[in-house]
N, C-alpha and C. Protein backbone atom coordinates (compact mmCIF):
# COMPACT_ATOMS: atom_id res chain seq x y z
N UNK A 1 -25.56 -17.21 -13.84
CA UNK A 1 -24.55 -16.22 -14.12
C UNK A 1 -25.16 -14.83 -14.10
N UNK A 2 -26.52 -14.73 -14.74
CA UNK A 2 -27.50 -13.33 -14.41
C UNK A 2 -27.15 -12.63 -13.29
N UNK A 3 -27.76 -13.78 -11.91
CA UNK A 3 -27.85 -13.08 -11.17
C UNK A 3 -26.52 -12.76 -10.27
N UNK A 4 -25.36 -13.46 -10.53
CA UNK A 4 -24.00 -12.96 -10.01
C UNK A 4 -23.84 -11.71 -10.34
N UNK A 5 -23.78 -11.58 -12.07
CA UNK A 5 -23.52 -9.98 -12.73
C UNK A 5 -24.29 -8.90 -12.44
N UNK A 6 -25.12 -9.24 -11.80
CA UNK A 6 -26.48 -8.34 -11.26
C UNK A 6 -26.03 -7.12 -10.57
N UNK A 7 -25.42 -7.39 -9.82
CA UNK A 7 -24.72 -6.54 -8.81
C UNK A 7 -23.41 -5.37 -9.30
N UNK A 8 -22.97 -5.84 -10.69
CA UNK A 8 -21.96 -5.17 -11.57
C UNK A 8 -21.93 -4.32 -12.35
N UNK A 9 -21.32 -2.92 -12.17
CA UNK A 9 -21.06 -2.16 -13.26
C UNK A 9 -20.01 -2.60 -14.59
N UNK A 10 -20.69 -3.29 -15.12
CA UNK A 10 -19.91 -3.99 -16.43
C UNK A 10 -19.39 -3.00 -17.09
N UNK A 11 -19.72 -1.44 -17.48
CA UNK A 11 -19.18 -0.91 -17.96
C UNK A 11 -17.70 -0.21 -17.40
N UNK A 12 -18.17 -0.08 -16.11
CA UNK A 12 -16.97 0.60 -15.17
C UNK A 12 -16.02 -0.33 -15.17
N UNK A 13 -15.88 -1.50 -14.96
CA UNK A 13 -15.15 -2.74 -14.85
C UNK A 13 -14.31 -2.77 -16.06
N UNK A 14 -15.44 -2.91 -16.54
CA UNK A 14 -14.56 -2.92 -18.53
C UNK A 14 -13.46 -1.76 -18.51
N UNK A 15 -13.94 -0.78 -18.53
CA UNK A 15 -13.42 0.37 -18.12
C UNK A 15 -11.78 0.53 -17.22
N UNK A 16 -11.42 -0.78 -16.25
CA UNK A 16 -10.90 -0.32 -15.41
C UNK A 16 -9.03 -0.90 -16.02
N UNK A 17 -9.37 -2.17 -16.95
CA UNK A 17 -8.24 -2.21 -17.60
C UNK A 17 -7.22 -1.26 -19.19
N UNK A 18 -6.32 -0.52 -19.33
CA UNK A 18 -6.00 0.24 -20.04
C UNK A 18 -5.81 -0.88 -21.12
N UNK A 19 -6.23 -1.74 -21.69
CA UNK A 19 -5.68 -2.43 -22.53
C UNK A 19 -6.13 -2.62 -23.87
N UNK A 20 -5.70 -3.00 -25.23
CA UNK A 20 -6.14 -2.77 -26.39
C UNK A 20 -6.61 -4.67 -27.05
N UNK A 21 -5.57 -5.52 -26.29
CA UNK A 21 -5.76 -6.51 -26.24
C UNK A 21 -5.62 -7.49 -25.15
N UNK A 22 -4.81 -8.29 -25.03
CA UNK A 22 -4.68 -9.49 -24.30
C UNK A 22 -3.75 -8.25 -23.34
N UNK A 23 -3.41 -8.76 -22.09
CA UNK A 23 -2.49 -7.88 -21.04
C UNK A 23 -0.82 -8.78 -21.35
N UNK A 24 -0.19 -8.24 -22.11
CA UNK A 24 1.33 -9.54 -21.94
C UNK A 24 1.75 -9.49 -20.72
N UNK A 25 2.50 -10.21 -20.36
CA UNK A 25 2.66 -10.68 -18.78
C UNK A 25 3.99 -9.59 -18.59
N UNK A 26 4.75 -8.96 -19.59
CA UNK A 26 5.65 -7.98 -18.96
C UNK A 26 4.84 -7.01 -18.42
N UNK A 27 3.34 -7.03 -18.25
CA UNK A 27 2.69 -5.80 -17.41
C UNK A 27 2.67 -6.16 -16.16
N UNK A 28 3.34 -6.81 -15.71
CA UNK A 28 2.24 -7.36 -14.27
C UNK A 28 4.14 -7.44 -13.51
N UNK A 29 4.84 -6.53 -12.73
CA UNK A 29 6.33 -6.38 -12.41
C UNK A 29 5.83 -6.78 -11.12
N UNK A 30 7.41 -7.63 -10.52
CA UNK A 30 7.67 -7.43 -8.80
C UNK A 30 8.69 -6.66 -8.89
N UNK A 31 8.93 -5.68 -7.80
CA UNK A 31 9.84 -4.96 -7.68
C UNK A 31 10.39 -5.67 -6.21
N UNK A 32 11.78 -5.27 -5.93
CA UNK A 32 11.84 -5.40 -4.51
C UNK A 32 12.72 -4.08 -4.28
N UNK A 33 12.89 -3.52 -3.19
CA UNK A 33 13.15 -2.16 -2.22
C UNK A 33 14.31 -2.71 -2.12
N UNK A 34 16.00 -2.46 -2.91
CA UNK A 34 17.05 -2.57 -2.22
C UNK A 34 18.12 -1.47 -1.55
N UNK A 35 17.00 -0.64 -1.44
CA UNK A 35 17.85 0.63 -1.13
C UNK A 35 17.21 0.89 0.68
N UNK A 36 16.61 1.73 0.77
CA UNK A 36 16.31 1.42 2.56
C UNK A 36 14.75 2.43 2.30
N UNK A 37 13.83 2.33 3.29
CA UNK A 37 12.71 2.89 3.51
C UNK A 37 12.77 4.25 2.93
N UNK A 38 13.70 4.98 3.66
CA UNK A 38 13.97 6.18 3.54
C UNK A 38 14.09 6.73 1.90
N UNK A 39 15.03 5.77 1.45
CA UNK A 39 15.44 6.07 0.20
C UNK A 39 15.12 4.70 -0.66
N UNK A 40 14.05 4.61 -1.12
CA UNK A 40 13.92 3.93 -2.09
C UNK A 40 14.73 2.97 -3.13
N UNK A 41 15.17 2.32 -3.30
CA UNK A 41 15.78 1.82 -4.97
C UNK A 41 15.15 0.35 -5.27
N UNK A 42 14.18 0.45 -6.54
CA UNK A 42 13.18 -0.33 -6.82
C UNK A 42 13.88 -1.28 -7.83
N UNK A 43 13.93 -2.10 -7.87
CA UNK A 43 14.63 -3.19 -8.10
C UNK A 43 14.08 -4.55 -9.04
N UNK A 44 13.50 -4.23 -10.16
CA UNK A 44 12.45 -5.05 -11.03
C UNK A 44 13.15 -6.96 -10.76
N UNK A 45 12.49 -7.91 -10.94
CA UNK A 45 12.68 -8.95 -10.56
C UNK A 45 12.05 -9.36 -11.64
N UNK A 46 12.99 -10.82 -12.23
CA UNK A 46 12.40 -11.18 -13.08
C UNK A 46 13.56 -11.93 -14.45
N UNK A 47 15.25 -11.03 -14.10
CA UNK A 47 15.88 -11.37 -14.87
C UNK A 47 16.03 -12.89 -15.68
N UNK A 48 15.65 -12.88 -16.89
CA UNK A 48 16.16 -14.47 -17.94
C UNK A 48 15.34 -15.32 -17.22
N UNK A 49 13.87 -14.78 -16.05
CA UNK A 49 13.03 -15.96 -15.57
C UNK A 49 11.71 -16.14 -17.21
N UNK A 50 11.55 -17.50 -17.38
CA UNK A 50 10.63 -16.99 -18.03
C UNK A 50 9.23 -17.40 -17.96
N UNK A 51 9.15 -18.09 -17.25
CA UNK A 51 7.71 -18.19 -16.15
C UNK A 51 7.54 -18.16 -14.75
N UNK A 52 6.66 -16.52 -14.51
CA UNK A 52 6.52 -16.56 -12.66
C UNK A 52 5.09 -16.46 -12.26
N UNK A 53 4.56 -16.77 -11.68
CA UNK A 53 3.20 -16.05 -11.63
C UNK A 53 3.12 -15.80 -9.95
N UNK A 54 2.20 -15.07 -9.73
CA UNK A 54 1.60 -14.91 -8.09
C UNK A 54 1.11 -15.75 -7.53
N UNK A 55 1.07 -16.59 -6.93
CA UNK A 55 0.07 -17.91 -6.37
C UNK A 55 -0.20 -17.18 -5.38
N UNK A 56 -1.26 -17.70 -5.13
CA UNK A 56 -2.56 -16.94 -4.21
C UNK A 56 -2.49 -17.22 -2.71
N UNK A 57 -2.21 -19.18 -2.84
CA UNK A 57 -2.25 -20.04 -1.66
C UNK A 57 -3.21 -19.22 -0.68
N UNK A 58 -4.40 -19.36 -1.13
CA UNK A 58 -5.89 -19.11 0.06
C UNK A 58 -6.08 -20.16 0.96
N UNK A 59 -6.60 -19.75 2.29
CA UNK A 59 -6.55 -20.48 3.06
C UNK A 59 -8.05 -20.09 3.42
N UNK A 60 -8.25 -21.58 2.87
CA UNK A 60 -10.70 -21.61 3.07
C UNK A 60 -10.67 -22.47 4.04
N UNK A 61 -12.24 -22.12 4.92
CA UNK A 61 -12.66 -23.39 5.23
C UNK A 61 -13.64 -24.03 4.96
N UNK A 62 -13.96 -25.04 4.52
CA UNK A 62 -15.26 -25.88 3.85
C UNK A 62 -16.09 -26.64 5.06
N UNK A 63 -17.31 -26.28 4.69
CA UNK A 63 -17.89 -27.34 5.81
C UNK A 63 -19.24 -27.53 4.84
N UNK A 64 -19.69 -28.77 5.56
CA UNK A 64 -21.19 -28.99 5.23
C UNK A 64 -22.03 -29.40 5.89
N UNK A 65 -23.23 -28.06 5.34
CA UNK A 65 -24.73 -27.94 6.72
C UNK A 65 -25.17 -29.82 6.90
N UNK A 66 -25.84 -29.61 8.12
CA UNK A 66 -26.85 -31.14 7.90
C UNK A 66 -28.09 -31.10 6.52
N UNK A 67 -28.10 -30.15 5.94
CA UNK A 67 -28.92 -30.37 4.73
C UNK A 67 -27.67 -30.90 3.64
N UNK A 68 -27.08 -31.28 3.82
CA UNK A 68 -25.89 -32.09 2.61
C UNK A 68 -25.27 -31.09 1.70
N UNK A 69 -25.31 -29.58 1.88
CA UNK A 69 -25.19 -28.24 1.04
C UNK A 69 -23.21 -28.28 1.70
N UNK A 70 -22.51 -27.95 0.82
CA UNK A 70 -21.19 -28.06 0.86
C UNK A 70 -20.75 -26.41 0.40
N UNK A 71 -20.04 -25.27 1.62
CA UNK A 71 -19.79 -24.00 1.56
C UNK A 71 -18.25 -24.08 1.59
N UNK A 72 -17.63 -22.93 1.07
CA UNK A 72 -16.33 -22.98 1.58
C UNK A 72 -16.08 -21.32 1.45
N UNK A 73 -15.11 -21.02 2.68
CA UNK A 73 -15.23 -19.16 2.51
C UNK A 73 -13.79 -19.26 2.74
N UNK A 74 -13.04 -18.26 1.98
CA UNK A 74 -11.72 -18.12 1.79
C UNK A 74 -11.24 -16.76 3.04
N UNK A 75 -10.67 -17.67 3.92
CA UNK A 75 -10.07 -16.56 5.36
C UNK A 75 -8.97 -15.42 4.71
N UNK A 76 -7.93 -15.63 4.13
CA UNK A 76 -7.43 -14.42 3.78
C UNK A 76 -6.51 -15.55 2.27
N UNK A 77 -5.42 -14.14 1.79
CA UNK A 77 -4.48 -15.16 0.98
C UNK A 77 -3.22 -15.12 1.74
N UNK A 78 -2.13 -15.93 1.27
CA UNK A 78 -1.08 -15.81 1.52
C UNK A 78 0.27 -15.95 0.06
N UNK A 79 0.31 -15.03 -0.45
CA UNK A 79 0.47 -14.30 -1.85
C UNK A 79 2.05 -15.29 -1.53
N UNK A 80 3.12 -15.37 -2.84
CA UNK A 80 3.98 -15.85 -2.93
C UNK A 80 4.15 -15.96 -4.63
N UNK A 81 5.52 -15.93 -4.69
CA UNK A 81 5.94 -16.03 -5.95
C UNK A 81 7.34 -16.48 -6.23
N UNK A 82 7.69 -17.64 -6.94
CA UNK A 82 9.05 -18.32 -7.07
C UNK A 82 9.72 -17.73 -7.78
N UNK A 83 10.92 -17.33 -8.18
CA UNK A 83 11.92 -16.92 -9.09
C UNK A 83 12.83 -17.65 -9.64
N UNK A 84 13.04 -18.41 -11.12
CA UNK A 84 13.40 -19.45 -11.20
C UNK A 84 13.92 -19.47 -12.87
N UNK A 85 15.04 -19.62 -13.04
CA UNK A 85 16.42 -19.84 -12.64
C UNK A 85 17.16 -18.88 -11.85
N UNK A 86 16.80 -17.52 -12.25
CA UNK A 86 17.40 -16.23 -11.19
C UNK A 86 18.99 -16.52 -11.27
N UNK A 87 19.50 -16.17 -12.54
CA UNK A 87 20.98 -16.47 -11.96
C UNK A 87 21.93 -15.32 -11.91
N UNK A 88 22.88 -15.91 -10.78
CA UNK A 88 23.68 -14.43 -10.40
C UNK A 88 23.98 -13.56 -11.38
N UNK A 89 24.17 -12.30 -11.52
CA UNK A 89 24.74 -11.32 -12.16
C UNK A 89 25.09 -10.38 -11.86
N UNK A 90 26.46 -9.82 -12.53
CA UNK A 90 26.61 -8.10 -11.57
C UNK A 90 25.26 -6.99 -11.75
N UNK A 91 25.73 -6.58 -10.24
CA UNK A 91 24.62 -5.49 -9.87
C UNK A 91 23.12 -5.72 -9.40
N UNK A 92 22.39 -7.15 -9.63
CA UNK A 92 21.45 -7.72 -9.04
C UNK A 92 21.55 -7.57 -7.35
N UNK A 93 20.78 -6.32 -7.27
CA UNK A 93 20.81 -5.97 -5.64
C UNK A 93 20.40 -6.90 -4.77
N UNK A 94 19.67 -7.61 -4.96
CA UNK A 94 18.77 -8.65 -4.29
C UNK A 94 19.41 -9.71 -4.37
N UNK A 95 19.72 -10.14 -5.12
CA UNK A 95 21.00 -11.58 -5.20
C UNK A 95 21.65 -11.28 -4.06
N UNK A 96 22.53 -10.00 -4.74
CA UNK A 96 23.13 -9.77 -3.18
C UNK A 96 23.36 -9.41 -1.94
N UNK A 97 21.82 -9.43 -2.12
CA UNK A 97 21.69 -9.27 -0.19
C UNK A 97 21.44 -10.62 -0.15
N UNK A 98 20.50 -11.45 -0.79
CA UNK A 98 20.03 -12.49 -0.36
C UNK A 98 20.98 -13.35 -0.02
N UNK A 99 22.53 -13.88 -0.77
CA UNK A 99 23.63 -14.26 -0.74
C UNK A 99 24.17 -14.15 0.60
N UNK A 100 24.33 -12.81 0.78
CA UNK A 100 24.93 -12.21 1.68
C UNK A 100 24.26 -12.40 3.23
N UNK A 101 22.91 -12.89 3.28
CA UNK A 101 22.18 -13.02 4.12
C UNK A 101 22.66 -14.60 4.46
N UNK A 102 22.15 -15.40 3.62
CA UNK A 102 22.68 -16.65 3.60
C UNK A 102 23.73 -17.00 4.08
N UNK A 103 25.20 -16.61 3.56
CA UNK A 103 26.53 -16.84 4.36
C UNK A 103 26.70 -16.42 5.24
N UNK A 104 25.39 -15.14 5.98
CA UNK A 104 26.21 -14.83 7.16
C UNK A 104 25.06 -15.76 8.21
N UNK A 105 24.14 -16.62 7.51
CA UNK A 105 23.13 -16.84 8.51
C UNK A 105 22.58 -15.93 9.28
N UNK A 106 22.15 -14.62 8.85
CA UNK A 106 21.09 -14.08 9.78
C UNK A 106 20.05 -13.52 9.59
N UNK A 107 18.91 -14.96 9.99
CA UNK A 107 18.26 -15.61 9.07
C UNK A 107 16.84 -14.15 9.47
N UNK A 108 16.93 -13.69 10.46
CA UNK A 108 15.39 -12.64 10.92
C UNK A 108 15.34 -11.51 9.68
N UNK A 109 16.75 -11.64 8.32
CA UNK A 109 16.66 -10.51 7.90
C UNK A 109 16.00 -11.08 6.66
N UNK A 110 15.72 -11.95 6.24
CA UNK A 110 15.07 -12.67 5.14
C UNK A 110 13.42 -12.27 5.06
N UNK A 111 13.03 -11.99 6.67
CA UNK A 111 11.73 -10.96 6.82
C UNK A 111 11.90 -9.58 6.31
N UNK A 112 12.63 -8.67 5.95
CA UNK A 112 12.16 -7.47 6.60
C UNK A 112 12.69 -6.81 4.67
N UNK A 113 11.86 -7.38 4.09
CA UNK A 113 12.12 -6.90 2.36
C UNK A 113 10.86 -6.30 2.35
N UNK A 114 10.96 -4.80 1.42
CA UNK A 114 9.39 -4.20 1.07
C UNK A 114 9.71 -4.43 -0.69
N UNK A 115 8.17 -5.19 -1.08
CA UNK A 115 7.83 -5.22 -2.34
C UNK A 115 7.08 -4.50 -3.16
N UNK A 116 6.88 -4.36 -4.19
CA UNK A 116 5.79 -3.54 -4.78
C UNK A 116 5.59 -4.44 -5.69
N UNK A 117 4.19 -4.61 -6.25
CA UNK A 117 3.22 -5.16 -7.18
C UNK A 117 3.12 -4.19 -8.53
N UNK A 118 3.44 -4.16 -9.61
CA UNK A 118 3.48 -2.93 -10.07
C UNK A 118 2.50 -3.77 -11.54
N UNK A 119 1.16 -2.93 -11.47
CA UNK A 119 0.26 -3.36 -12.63
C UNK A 119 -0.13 -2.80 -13.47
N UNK A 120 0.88 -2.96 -14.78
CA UNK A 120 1.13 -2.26 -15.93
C UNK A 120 -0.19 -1.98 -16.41
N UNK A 121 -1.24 -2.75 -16.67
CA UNK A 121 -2.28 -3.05 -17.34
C UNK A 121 -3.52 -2.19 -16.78
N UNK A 122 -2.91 -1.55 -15.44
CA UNK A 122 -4.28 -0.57 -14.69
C UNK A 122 -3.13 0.93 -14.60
N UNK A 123 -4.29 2.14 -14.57
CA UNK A 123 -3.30 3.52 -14.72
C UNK A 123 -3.07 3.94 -16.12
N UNK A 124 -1.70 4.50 -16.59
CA UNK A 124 -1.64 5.75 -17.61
C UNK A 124 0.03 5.41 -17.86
N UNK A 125 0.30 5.25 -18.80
CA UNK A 125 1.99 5.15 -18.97
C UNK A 125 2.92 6.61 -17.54
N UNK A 126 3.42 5.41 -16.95
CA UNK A 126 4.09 6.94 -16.28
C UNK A 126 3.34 6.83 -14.68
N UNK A 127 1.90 6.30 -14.93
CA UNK A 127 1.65 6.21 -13.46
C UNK A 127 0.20 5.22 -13.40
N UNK A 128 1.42 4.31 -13.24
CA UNK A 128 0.81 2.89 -13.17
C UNK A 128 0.16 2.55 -11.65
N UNK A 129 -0.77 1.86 -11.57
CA UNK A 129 -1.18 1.31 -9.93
C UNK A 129 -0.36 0.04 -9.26
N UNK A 130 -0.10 0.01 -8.57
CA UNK A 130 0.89 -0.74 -7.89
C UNK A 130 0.33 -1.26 -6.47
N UNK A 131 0.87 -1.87 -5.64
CA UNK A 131 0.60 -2.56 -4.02
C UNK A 131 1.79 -2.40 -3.65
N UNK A 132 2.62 -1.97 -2.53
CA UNK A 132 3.87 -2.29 -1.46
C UNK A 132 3.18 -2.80 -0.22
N UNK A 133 3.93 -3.70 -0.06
CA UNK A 133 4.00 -4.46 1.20
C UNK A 133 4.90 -3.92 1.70
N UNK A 134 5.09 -4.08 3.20
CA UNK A 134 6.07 -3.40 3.74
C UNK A 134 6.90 -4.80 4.77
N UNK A 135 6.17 -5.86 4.50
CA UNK A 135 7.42 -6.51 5.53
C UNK A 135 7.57 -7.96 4.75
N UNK A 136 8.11 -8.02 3.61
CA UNK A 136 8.18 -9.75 3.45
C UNK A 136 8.89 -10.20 3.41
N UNK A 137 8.95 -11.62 3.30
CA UNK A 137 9.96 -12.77 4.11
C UNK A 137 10.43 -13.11 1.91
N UNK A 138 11.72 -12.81 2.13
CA UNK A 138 11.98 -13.23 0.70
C UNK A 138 13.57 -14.40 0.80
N UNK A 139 13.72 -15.67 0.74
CA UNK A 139 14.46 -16.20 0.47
C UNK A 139 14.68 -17.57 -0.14
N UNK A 140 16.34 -17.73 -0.65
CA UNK A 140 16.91 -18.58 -1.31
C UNK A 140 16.25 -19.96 -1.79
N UNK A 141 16.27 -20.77 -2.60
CA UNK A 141 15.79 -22.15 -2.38
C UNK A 141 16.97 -22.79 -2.97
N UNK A 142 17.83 -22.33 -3.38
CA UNK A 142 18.76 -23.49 -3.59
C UNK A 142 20.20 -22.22 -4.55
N UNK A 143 21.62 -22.69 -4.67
CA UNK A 143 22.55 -22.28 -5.35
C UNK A 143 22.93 -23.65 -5.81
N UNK A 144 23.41 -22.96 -7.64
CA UNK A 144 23.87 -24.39 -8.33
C UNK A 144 23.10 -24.06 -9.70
N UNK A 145 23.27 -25.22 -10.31
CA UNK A 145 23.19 -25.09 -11.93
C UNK A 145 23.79 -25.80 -12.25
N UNK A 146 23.93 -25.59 -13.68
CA UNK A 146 24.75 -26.36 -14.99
C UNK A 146 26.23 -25.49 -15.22
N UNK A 147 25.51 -24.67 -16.32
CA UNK A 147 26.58 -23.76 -16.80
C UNK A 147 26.32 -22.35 -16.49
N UNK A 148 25.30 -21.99 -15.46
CA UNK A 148 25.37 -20.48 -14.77
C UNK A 148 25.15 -21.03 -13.35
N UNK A 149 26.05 -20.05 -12.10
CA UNK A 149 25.24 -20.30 -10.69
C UNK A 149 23.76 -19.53 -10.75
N UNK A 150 23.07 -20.77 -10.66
CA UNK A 150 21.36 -20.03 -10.48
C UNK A 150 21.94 -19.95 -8.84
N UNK A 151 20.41 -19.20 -8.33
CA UNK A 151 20.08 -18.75 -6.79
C UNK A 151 18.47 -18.75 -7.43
N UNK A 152 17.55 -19.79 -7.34
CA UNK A 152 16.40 -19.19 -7.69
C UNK A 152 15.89 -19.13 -5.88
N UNK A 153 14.55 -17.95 -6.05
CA UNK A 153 14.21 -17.47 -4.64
C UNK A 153 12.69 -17.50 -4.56
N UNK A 154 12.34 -17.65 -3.56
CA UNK A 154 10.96 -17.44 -3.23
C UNK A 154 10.47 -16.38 -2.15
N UNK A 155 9.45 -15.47 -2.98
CA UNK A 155 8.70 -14.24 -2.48
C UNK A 155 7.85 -13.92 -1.30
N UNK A 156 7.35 -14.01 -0.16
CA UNK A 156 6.03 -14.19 0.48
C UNK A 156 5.50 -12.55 0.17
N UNK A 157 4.33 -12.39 0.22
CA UNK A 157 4.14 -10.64 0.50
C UNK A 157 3.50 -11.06 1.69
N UNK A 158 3.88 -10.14 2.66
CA UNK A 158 3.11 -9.74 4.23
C UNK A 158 3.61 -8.43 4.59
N UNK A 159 2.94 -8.05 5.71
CA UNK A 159 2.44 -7.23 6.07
C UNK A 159 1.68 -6.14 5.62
N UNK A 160 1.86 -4.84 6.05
CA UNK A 160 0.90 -4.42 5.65
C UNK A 160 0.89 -3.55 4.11
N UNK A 161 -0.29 -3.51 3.56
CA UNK A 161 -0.13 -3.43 2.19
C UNK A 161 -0.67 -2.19 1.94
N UNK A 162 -0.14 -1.32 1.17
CA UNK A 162 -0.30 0.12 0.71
C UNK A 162 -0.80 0.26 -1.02
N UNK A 163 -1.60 0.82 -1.23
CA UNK A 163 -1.51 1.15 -2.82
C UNK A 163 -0.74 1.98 -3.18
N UNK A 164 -0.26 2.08 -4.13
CA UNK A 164 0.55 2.86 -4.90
C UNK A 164 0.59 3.04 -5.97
N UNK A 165 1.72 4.41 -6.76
CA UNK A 165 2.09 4.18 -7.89
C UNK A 165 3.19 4.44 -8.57
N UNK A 166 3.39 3.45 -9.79
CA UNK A 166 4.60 3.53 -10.21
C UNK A 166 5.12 4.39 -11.20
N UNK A 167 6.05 5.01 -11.88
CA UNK A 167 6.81 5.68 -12.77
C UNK A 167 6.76 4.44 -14.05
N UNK A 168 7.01 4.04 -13.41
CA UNK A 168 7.13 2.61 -14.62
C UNK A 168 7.19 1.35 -14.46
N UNK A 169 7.98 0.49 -15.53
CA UNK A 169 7.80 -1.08 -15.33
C UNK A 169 9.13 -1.93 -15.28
N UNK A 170 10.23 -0.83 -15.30
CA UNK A 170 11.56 -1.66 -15.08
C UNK A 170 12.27 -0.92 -13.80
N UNK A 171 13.35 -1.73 -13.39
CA UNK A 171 14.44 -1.44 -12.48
C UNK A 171 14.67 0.26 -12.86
N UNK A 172 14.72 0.93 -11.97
CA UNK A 172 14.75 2.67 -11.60
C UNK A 172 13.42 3.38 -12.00
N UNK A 173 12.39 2.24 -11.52
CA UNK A 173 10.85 3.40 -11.56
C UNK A 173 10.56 3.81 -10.12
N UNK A 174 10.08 4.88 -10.30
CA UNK A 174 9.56 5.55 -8.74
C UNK A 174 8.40 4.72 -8.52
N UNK A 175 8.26 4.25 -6.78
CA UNK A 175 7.15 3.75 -7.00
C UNK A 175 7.18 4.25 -5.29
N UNK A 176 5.90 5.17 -5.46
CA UNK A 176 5.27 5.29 -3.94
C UNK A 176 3.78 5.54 -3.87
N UNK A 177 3.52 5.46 -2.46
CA UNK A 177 2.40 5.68 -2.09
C UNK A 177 1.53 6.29 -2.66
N UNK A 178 0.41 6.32 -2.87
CA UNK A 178 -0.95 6.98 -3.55
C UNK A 178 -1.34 7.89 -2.86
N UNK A 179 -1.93 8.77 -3.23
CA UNK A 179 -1.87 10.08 -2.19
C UNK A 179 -3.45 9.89 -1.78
C-alpha cells in the first residue's frame, strides 16, 4: 500500500472534498437538459427514488503472461444509472418527453438528451463541480405499478463530456461550462 501512495499528494487529495463528514448521497445530483442547448432548463432527477447509484459497467481486458501472472486494464467506462420507481407527476419534464417519445415511437430521439453530473461534495455552495455530457441515450424500462403509474428509466452518459459548474443541487440550478 506504501508504495501505491507514494506517488500521492495526500494532503491535496484530502483537501479536494468540501466535507465535514460522511458525503450524504443528496450531494451527488443527475440533472437532465429539458429545455434545448441554447437555453438550458436543468431538470434534477431523482423524484420519491430512493436508491440510484452510477454504475460504472467498465469494459477490461484480462489476460495472462506465460509466466502464470494474471493483468487486467480497464478500456474505458460505460456510465449508466436506473431510475426506479420514477412515477409520473405534473411538470416532470423528462417523463414527458420520455412518454411522449415512446407513443410516438421515435426511437433516434431517446439518444440526443444532455446530462449533467452535479457533485455537491467538490466546489463552494453556489458553485459546485459538475460533468455534462452532451449526447445520451436515456430511456423507459417499463409503465405500470400498483397504486401510482411508475415509468422507471434508464440513463447511459455518452458523448462528449465537459466539466462544469453548478448554481446548485435541485431542479432550476444553472449549470454550465467551466471557463
Amino acid at each position: 500500500m506504501k508504495d501505491f501512495l507514494q506517488g500521492f499528494d495526500l494532503q491535496m487529495f484530502a483537501e479536494a472534498f468540501n466535507l465535514t463528514g460522511e458525503a450524504a448521497r443528496k450531494m451527488l445530483v443527475t440533472f437532465v437538459n429539458v429545455g434545448t442547448t441554447s437555453l438550458p432548463v436543468w431538470e434534477a432527477q431523482g423524484y420519491k427514488v430512493e436508491d440510484s447509484a452510477i454504475d460504472f459497467n467498465p469494459d477490461t481486458t484480462t489476460i495472462t503472461d506465460i509466466l502464470g501472472d494474471t493483468y487486467t486494464d480497464v478500456n474505458k467506462f460505460e456510465e449508466s444509472q436506473t431510475l426506479e420507481p420514477s412515477t409520473l407527476r405534473m411538470g416532470a419534464g423528462l417523463a414527458e418527453n420520455l412518454h411522449q417519445i415512446w407513443r410516438d415511437q421515435d426511437l433516434e430521439k431517446f439518444s440526443q438528451f444532455e446530462v449533467a453530473l452535479v457533485y455537491g461534495y467538490l466546489g463552494t455552495t453556489g458553485a459546485y463541480e459538475a460533468d455534462i455530457w452532451k449526447t445520451c441515450t436515456i430511456y423507459p424500462n417499463s409503465i405500470g405499478g400498483s397504486s401510482r403509474v411508475d415509468f422507471p428509466f434508464t440513463i447511459n452518459l455518452g458523448g462528449e463530456k465537459v466539466k462544469a459548474i453548478s448554481t446548485g443541487l435541485r431542479t432550476g440550478a444553472t449549470i454550465t461550462p467551466a471557463p
